[in-house]
Structure formats: structure tokens, C-alpha cells
C-alpha atoms as a PDB file:
ATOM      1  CA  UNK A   1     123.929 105.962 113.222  1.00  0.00           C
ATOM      2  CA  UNK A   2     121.294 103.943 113.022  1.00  0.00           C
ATOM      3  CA  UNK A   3     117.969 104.031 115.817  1.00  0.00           C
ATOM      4  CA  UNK A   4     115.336 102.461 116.836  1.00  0.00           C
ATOM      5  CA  UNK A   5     113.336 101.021 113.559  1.00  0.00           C
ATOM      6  CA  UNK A   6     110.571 103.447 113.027  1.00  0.00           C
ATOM      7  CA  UNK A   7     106.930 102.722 113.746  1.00  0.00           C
ATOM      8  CA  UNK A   8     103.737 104.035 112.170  1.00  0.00           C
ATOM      9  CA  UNK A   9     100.950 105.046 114.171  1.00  0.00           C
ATOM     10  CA  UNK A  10      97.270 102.887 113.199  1.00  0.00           C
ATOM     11  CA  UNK A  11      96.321 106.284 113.450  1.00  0.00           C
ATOM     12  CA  UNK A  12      96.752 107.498 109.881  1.00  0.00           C
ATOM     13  CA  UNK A  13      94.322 104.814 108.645  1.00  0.00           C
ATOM     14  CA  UNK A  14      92.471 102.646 111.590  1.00  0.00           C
ATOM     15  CA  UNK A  15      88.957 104.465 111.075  1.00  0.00           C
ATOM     16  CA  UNK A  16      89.062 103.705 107.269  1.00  0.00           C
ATOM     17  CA  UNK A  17      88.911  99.841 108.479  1.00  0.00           C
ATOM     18  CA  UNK A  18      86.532  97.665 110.233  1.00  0.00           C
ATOM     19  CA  UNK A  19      89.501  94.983 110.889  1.00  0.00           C
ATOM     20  CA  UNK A  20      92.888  95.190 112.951  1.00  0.00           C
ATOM     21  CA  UNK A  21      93.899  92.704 109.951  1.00  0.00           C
ATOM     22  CA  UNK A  22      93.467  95.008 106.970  1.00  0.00           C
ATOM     23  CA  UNK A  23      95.250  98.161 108.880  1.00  0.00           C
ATOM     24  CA  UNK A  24      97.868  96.465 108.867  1.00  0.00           C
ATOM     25  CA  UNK A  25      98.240  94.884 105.908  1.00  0.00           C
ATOM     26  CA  UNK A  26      97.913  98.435 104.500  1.00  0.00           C
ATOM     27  CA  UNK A  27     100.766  99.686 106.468  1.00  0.00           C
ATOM     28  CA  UNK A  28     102.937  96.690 105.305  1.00  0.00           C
ATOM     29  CA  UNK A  29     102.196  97.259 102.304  1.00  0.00           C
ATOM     30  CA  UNK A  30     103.706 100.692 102.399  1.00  0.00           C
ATOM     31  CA  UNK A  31     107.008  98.911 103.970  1.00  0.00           C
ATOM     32  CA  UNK A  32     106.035  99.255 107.531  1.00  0.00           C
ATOM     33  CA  UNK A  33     106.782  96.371 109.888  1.00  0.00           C
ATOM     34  CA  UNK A  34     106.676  97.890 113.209  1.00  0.00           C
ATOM     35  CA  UNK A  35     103.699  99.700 114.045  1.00  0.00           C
ATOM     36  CA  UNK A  36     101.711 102.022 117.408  1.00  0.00           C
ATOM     37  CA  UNK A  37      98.085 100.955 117.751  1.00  0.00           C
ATOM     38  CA  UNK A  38      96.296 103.737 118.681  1.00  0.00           C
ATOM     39  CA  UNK A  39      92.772 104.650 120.412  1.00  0.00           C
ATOM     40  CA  UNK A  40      90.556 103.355 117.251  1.00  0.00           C
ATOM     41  CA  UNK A  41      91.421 100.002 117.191  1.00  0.00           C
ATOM     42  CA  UNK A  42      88.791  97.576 119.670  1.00  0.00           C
ATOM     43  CA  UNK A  43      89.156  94.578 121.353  1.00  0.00           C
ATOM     44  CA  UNK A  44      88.318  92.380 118.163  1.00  0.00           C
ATOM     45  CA  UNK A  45      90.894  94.149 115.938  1.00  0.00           C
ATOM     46  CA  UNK A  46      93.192  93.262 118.521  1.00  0.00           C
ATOM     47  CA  UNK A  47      93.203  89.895 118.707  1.00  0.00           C
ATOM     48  CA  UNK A  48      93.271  90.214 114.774  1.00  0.00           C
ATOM     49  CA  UNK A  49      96.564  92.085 115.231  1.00  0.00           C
ATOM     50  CA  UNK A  50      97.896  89.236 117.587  1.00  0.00           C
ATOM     51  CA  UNK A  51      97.180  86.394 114.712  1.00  0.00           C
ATOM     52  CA  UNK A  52      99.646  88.459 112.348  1.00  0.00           C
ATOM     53  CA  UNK A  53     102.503  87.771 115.295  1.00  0.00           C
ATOM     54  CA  UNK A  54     105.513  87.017 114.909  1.00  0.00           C
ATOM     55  CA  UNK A  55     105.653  88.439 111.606  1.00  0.00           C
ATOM     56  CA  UNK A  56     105.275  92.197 112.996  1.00  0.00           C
ATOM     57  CA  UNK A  57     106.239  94.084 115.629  1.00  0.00           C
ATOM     58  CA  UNK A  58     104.206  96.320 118.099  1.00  0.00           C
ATOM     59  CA  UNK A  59     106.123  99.375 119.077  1.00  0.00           C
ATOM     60  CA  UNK A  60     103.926 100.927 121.279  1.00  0.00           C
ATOM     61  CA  UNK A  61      99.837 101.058 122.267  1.00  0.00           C
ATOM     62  CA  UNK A  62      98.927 104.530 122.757  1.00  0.00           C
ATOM     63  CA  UNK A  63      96.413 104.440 125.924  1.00  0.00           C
ATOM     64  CA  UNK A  64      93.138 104.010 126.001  1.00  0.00           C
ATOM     65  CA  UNK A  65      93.294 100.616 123.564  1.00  0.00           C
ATOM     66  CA  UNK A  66      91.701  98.630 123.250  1.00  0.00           C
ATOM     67  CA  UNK A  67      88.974 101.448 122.906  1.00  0.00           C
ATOM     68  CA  UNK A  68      86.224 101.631 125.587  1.00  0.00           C
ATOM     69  CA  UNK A  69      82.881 100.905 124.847  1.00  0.00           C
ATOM     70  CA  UNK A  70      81.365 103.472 122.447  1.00  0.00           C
ATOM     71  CA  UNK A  71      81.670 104.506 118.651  1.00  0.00           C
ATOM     72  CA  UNK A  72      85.632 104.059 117.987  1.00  0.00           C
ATOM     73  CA  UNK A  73      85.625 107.909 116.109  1.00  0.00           C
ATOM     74  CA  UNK A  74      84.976 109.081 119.598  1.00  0.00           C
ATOM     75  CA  UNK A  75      87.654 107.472 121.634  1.00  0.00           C
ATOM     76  CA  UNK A  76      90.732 109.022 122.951  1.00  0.00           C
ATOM     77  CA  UNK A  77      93.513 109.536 125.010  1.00  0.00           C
ATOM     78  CA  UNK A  78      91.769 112.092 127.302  1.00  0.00           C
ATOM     79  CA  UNK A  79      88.512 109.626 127.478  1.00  0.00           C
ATOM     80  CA  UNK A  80      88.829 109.207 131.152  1.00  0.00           C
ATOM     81  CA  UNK A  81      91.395 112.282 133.209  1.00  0.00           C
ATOM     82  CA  UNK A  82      94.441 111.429 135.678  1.00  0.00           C
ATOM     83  CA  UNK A  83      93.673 114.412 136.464  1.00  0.00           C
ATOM     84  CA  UNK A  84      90.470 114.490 137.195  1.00  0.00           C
ATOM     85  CA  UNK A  85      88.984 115.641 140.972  1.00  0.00           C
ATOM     86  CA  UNK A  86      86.426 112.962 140.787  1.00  0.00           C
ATOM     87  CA  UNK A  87      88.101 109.788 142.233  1.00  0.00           C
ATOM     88  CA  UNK A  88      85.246 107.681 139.991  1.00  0.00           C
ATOM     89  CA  UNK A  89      86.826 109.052 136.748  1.00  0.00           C
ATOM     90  CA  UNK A  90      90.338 108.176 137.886  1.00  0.00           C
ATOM     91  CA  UNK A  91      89.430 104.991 138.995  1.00  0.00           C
ATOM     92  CA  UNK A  92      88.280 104.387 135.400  1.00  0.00           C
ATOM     93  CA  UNK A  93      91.235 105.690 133.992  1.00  0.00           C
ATOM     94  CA  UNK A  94      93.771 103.221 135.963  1.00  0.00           C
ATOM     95  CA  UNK A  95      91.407 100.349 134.702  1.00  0.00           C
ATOM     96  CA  UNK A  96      91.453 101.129 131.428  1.00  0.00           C
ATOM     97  CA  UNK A  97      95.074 102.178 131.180  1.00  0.00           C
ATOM     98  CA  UNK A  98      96.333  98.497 132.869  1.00  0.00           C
ATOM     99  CA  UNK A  99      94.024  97.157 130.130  1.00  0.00           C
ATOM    100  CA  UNK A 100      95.779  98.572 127.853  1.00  0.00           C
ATOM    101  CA  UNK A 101      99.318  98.208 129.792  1.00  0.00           C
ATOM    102  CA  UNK A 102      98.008  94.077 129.504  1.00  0.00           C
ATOM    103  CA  UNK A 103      97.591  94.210 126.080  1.00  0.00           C
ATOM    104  CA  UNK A 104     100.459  95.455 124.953  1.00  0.00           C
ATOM    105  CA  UNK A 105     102.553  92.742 127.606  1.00  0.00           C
ATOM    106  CA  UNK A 106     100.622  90.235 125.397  1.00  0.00           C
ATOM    107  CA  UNK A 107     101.456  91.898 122.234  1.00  0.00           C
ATOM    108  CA  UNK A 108     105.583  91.804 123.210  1.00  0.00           C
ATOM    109  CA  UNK A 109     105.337  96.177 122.857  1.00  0.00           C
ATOM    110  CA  UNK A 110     107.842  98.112 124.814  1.00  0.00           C
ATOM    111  CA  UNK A 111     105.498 101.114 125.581  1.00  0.00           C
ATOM    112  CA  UNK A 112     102.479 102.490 126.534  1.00  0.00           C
ATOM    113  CA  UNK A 113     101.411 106.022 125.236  1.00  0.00           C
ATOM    114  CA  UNK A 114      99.926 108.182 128.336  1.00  0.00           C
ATOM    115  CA  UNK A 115      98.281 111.547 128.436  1.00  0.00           C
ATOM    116  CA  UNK A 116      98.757 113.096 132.176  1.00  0.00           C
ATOM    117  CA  UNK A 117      94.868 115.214 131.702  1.00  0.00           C
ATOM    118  CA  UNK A 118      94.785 118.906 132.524  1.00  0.00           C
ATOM    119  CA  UNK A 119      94.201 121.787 134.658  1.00  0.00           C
ATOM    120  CA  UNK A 120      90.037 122.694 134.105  1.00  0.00           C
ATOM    121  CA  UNK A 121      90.117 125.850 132.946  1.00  0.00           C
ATOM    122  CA  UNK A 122      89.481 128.262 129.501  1.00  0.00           C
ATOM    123  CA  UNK A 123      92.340 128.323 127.287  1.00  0.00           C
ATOM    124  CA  UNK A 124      92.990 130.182 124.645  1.00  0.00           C
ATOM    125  CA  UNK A 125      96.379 128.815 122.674  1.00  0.00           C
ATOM    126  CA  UNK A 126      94.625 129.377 119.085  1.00  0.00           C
ATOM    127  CA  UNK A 127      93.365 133.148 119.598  1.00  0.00           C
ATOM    128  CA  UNK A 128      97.132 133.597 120.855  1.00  0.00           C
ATOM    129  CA  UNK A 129      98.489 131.310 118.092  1.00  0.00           C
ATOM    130  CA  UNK A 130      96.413 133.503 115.579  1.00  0.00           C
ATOM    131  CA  UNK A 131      97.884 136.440 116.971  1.00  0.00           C
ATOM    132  CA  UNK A 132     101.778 135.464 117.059  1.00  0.00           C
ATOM    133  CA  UNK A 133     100.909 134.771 113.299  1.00  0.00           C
ATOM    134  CA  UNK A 134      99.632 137.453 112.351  1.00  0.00           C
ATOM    135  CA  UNK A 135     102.726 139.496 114.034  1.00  0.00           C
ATOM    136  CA  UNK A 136     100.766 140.784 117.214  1.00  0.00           C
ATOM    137  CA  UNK A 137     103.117 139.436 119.595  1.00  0.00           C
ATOM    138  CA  UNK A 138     102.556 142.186 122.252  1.00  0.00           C
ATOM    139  CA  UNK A 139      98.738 141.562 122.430  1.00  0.00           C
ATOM    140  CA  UNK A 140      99.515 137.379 122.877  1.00  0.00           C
ATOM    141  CA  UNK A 141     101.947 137.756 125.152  1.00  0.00           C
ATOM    142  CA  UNK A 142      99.346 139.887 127.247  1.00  0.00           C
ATOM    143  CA  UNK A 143      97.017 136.770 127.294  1.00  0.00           C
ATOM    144  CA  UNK A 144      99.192 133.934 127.764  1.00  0.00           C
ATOM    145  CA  UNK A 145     100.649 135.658 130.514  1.00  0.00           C
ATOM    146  CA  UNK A 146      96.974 135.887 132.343  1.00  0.00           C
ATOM    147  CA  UNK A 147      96.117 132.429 131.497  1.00  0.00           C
ATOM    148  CA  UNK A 148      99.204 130.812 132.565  1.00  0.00           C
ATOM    149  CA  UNK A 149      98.702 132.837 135.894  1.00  0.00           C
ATOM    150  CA  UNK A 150      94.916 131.447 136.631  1.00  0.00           C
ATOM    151  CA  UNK A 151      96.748 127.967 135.384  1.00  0.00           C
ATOM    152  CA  UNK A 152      99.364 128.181 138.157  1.00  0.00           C
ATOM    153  CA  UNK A 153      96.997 129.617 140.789  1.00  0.00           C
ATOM    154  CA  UNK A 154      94.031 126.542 140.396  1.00  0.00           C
ATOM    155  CA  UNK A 155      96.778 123.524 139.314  1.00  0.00           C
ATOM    156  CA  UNK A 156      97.481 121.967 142.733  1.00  0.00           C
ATOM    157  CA  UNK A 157      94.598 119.541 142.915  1.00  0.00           C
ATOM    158  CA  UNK A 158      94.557 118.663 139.401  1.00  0.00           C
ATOM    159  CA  UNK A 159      98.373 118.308 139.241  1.00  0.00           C
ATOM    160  CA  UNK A 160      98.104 116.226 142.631  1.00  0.00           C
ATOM    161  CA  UNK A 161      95.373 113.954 141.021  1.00  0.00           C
ATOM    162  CA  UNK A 162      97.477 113.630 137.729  1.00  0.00           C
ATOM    163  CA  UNK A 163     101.100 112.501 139.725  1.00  0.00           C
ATOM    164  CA  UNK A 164      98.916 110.012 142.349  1.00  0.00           C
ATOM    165  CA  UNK A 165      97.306 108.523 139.239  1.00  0.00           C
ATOM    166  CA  UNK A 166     100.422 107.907 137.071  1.00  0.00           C
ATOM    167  CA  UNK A 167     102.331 106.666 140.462  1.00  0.00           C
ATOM    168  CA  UNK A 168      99.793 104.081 141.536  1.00  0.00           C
ATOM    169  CA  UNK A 169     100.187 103.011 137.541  1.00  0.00           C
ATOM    170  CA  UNK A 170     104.019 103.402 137.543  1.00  0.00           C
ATOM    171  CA  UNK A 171     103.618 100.447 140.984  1.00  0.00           C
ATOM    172  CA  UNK A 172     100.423  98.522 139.306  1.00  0.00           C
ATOM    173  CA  UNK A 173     102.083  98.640 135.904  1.00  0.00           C
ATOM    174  CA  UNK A 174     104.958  95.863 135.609  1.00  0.00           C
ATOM    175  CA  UNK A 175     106.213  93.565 133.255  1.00  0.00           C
ATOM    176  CA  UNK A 176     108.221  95.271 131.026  1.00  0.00           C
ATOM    177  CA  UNK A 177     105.863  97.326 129.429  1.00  0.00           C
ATOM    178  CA  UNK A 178     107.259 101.197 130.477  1.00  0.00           C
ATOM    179  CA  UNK A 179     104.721 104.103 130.727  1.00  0.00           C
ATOM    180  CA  UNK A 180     105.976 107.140 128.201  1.00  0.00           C
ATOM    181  CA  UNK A 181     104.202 110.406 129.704  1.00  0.00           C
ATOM    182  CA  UNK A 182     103.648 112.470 126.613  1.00  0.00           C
ATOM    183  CA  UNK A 183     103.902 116.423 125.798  1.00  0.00           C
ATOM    184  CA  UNK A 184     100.657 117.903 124.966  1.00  0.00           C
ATOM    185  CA  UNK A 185      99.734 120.686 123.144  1.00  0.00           C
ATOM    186  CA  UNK A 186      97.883 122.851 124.982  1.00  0.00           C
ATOM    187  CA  UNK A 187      99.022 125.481 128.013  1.00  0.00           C
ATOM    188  CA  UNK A 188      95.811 124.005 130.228  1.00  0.00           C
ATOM    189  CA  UNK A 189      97.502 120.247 129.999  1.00  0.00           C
ATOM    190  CA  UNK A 190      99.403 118.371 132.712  1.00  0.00           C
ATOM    191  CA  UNK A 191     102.512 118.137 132.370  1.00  0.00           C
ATOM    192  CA  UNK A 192     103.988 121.677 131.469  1.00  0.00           C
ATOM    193  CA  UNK A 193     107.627 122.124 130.769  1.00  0.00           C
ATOM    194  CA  UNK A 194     108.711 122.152 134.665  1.00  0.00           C
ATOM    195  CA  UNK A 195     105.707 119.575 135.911  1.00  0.00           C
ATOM    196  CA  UNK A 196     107.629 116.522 133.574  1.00  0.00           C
ATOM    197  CA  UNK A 197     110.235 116.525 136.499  1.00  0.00           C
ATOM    198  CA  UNK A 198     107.826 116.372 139.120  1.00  0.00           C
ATOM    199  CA  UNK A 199     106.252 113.334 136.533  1.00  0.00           C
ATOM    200  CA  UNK A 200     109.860 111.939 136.330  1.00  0.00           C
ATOM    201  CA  UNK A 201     109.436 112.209 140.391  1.00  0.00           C
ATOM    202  CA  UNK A 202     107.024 109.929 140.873  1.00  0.00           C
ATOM    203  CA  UNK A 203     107.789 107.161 137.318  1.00  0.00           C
ATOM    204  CA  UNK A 204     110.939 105.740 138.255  1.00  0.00           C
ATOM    205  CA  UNK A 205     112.976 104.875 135.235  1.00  0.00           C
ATOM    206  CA  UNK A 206     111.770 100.983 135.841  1.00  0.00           C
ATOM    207  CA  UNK A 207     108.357 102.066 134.906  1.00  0.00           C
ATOM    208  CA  UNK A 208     108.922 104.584 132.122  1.00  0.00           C
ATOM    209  CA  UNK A 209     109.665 108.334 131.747  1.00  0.00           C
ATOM    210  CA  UNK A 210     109.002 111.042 129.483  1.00  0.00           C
ATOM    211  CA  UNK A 211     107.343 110.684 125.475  1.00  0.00           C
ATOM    212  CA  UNK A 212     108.387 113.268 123.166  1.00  0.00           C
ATOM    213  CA  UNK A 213     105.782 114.293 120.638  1.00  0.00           C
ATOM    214  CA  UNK A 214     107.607 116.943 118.186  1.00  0.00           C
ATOM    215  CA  UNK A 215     104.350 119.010 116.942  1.00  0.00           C
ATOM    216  CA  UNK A 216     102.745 119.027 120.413  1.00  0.00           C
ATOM    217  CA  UNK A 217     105.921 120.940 121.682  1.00  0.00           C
ATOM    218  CA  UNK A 218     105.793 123.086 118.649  1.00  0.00           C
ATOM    219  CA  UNK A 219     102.791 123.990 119.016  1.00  0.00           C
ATOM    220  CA  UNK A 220     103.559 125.288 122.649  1.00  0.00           C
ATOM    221  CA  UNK A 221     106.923 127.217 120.903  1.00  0.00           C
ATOM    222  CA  UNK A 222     104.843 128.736 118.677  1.00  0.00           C
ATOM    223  CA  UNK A 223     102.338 129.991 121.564  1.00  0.00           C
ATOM    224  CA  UNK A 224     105.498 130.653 123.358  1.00  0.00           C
ATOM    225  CA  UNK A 225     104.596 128.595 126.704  1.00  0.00           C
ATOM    226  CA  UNK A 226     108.041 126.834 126.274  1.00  0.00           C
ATOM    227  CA  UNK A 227     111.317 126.376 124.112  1.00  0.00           C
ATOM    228  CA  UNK A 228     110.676 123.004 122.228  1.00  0.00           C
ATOM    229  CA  UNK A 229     114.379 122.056 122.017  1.00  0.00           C
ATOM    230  CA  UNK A 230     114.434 122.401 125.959  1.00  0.00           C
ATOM    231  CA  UNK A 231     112.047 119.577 126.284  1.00  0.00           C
ATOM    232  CA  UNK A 232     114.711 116.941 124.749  1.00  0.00           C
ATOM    233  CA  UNK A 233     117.995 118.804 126.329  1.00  0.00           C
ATOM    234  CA  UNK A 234     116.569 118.805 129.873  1.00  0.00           C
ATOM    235  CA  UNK A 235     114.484 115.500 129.625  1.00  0.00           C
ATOM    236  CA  UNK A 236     116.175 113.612 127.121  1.00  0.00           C
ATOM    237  CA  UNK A 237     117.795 111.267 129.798  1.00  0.00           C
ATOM    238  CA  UNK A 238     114.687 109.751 130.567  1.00  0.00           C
ATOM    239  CA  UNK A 239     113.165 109.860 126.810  1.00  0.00           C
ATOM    240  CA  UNK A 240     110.880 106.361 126.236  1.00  0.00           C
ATOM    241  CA  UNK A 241     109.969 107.871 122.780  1.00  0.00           C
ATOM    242  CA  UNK A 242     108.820 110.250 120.454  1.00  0.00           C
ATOM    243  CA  UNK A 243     106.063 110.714 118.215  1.00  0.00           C
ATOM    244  CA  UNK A 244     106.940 112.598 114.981  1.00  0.00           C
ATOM    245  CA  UNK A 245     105.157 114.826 112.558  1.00  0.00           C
ATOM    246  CA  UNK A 246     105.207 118.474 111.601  1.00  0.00           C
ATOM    247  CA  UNK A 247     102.922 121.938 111.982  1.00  0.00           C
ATOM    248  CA  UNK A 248     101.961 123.421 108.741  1.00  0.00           C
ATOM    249  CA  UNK A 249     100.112 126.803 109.957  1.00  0.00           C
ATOM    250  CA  UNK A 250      98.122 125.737 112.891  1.00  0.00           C
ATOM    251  CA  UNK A 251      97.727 121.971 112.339  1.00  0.00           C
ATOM    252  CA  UNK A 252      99.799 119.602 113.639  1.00  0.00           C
ATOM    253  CA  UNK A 253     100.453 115.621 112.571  1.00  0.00           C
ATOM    254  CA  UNK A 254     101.623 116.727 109.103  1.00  0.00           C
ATOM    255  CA  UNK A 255     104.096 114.631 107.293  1.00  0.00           C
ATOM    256  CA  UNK A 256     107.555 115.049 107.444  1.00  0.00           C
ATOM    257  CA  UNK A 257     107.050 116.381 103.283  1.00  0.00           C
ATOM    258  CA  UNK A 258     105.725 119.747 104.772  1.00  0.00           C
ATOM    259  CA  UNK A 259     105.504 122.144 108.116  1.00  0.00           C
ATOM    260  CA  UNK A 260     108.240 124.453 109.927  1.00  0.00           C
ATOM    261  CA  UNK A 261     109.981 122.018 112.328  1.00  0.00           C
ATOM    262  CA  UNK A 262     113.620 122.202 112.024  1.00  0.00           C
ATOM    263  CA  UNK A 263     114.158 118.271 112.332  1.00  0.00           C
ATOM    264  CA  UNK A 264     117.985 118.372 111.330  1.00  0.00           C
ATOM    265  CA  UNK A 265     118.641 120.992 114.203  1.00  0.00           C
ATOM    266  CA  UNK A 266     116.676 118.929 116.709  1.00  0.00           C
ATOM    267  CA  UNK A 267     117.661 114.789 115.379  1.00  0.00           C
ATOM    268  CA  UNK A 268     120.781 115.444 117.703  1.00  0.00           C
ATOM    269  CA  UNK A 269     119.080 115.930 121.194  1.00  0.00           C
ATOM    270  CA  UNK A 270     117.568 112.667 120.686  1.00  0.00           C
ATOM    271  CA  UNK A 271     118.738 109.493 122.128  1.00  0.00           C
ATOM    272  CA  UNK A 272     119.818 107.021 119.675  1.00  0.00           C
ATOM    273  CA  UNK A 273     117.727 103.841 122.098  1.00  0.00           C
ATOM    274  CA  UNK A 274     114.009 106.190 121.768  1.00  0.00           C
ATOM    275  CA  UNK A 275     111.952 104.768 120.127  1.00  0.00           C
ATOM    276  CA  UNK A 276     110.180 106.803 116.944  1.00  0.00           C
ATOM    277  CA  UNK A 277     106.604 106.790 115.824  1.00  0.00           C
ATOM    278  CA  UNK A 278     105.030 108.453 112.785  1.00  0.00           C
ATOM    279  CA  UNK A 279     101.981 109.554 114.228  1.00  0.00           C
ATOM    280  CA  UNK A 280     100.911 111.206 110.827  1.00  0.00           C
ATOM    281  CA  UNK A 281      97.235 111.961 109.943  1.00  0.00           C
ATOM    282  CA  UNK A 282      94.997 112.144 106.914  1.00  0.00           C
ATOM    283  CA  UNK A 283      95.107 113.800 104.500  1.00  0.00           C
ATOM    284  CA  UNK A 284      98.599 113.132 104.485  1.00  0.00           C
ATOM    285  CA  UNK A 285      98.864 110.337 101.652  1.00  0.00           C
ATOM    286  CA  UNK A 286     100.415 106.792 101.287  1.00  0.00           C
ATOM    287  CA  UNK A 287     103.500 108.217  99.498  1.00  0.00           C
ATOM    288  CA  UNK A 288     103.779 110.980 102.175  1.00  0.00           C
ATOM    289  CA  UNK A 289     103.690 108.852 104.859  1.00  0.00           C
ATOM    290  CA  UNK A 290     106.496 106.713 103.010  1.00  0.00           C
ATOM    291  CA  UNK A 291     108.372 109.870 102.492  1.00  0.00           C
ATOM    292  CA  UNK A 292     108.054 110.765 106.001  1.00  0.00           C
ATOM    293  CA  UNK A 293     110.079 107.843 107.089  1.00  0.00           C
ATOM    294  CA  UNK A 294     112.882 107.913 104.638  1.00  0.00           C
ATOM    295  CA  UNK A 295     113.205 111.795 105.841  1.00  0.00           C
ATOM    296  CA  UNK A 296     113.465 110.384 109.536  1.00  0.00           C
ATOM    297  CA  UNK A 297     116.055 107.590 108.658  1.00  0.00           C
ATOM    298  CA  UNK A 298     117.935 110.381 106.423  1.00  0.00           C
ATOM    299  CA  UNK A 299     117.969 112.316 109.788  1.00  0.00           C
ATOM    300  CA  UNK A 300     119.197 109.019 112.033  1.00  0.00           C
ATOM    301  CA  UNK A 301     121.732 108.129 109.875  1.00  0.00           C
ATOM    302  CA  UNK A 302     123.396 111.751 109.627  1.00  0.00           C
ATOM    303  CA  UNK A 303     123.681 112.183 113.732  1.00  0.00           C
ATOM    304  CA  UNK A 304     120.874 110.893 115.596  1.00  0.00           C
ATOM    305  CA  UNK A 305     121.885 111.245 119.084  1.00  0.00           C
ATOM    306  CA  UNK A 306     125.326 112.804 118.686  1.00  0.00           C
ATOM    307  CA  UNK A 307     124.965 115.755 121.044  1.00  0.00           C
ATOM    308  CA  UNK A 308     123.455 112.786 124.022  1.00  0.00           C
ATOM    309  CA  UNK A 309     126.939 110.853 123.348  1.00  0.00           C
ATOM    310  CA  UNK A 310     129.351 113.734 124.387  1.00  0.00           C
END
């Protein structure tokens, strides 16, 4: 069964460029035609991107983009908090995100990329990642048990700030454009496993819903916070999208060539309508990243969705 037709994330090569123009004639030249412009890309490379119209397509923008002021390297989807407890910073980050949610209305993209923020606190996924790894499983479970305990006892006002931000954005935010709340990868970050419903609470399905991304909720398996393949059976209903890659060791936005997710046991919890986004780093290369997507349609066309059809 065929899906969505799979995007590529600027991502993998926007800081290698100073123009929106020659990112994506890269990409195209790999095959790509539908693409996610990500935090690197500014203003300029923008409108760039909007000459090359109708002759691409824009998935997605993943928020903040166009990228504040400041060097590009630096920007990012946790530039300004929802979450934050000063109202200045949140203020800032409901600008900048119906900048972006404006762009990508004039760009003719279905989504926006959002990261919920995080409770302020110490975390310490890689020391317990290091452990699990290294087969000390009693000693991690000891520490992710105390920091998911501080976690639940200091989230209220964070989590409050993060589901008043995304709900004045899921009223402000119209047009078409539907907010995707993403997974993240560390125990600290809003929204854990329970907290997407309470997201889901306050983003009616007019406005968005949930973003999948497949090595964030690895990650969080491997740590052991949360099941990943209970992410897409409980939320799947209300999956916008997914951003795919794999974990090799402890690093994450692999290519599809290497890592330890079991993509063929997980393709069927997906939604045949989500739309898919290599979000694939460097130093993956050209023919990885090409690879990459004829593993994903491979996995589409042999039961993308089945289980959600039942």
C-alpha cells in the first residue's frame, strides 16, 4: 500500500549551503521532490525555496523557520520554551512559531514541526543509557526511577505553561496548516508518554495532533522511560507525521542502512495518511540517504498501516 510520498528533511545538508536554492537542488538531485525545511534555513533561503514552486512540494517546516536572528548553526527547535515560566520567553515562542505557521500557509505545507519544551531539571538519560548498555540494568533502573520522581513532583507549572502555549497556537494557528507535537528524546521533555493525551486535550484534531519521531522514542525504550511501539498504538489516531531515522549505539538520525530499530515490526502501527520525513543527519551520505527511502517505500508497500485498518 502505498503512503504519503516521503520527504527529506533540509536538515541533512542546509548548513553546507548559503542558498535555500542549492539545498534543494541537491536533494532533487538525489530524487527527492518533497522536502521538511528545517531550523537552518533563513528568511532569504526561503523566499529562494518559494521561486522553485510549483515544481516541489513542502511537506512540512519544522518550527522555529525561518530561523531567528543569530548564526543559523545555533538555531533550534528549543530556541524559545512553551514551557518556559517566564511569560516573555513564551510570548516569543508563539511569535516565532505563527511565523513559521505563515510561512509554511504560503509555501502550500501541511505541517508544522513543534517541540512542547521541558521540565527544568538535571537529567541523566546517557549515564543510564551507558549503563543499560553495558548490562547494568539494576543500577539504571535505580536512577531513572529518582529522576522521573523529581520530574513528576516539579512538572505542573512547566507542563501548564507548555499546554496554554500550544492551545493559544492550536486557536491563533488556522489555515490549514496543522501543528504535529513531536516525541522527544529526553525523560526531562514535555510531552512524556501519558502528557501527549493531555497535548491531544487541548490541539483539537482541526489544529493538529501528535508527530512521531522513531529514534526519539527509541531512545526513551532504550532508557526504558516508555515502550516505543505504545506511542503509535495508543496515539496513532491522531498521528500528523513521523520523522524517521535509526539509533546506532547512542546516536540517533542514522540512516535507515544502519541502527537497531525494528522498522518492519513497527511500519504496521502507522497510518497509511501520516506523513513521513527522513530527518537523517551527516555523516550519513548521499547514497545512504537514497537508500534510506527505498527501505521506507519497501516497508509501505509490504503493510504500511495494516494493523490501523482492522
Amino acid at each position: 500500500m502505498l503512503g504519503q510520498p516521503i520527504a527529506v528533511s533540509t536538515v541533512w545538508n542546509a548548513l553546507r549551503h548559503e542558498s535555500g536554492r542549492s539545498i534543494i537542488q541537491e536533494l532533487q538531485s538525489l530524487g527527492f521532490t518533497s522536502f521538511e525545511l528545517n531550523v537552518h534555513l533563513t528568511e532569504g533561503m526561503l523566499r529562494e525555496i518559494e521561486g522553485l514552486l510549483p515544481d516541489i512540494e513542502i511537506a512540512t517546516l519544522h518550527n522555529y523557520c525561518p530561523a531567528p536572528e543569530g548564526p543559523r548553526a545555533l538555531s533550534s527547535g528549543d530556541l524559545y520554551l512553551f514551557s518556559s515560566l517566564d511569560p516573555i520567553e513564551r510570548r516569543k515562542a508563539v511569535d516565532a512559531t505563527l511565523r513559521t505557521v505563515e510561512w509554511a500557509q504560503r509555501l502550500g505545507a501541511k505541517a508544522v514541526v513543534v517541540h512542547a519544551g521541558r521540565v527544568r531539571m538535571e537529567h541523566q538519560d546517557e549515564q543510564i543509557l551507558d549503563l543499560r548498555l553495558a548490562g547494568h540494568h539494576e543500577e539504571a533502573d535505580g536512577i531513572l526511577r529518582r529522576g522521573l520522581a523529581l520530574r513528576e513532583k516539579i512538572r505542573g507549572p512547566h507542563l501548564d505553561a507548555a499546554l496554554a502555549t500550544l492551545a493559544e497556537l492550536a486557536e491563533r494557528a488556522a489555515g490549514g496548516v496543522l501543528l504535529g507535537v513531536e516525541t522527544r528524546v529526553g525523560y526531562n521533555e514535555i510531552p512524556s508518554f501519558d502528557e501527549v493525551a493531555s497535548v491531544l486535550e487541548v490541539v483539537p484534531p482541526s489544529a493538529g495532533g501528535y508527530w512521531h519521531d522513531f529514534g526519539h522514542a527509541h531512545m526513551l525504550d532504550l532508557v526504558g522511560v516508555a515502550r516505543h511501539e505504545e506511542f503509535l498504538a495508543r496515539y496513532a489516531g491522531r498521528l500528523v507525521g513521523m520523522h524517521i531515522h535509526n539509533v546506532s549505539g547512542k546516536q540517533d538520525h542514522r540512516s535507515l542502512t544502519e541502527g537497531t530499530i525494528d522498522f518492519a515490526r513497527l511500519a504496521p502501527l502507522v497510518p497509511a495518511d501520516a506523513l513521513s520525513v527522513l530527518e537523517i543527519h551527516q555523516p550519513a551520505t548521499a547514497d545512504e540517504l537514497v537508500r534510506s527511502r527505498e527501505i521506507w517505500r519497501e516497508l509501505q508497500d509490504g503493510g504500511w498501516g495494516t494493523q490501523n485498518e482492522k
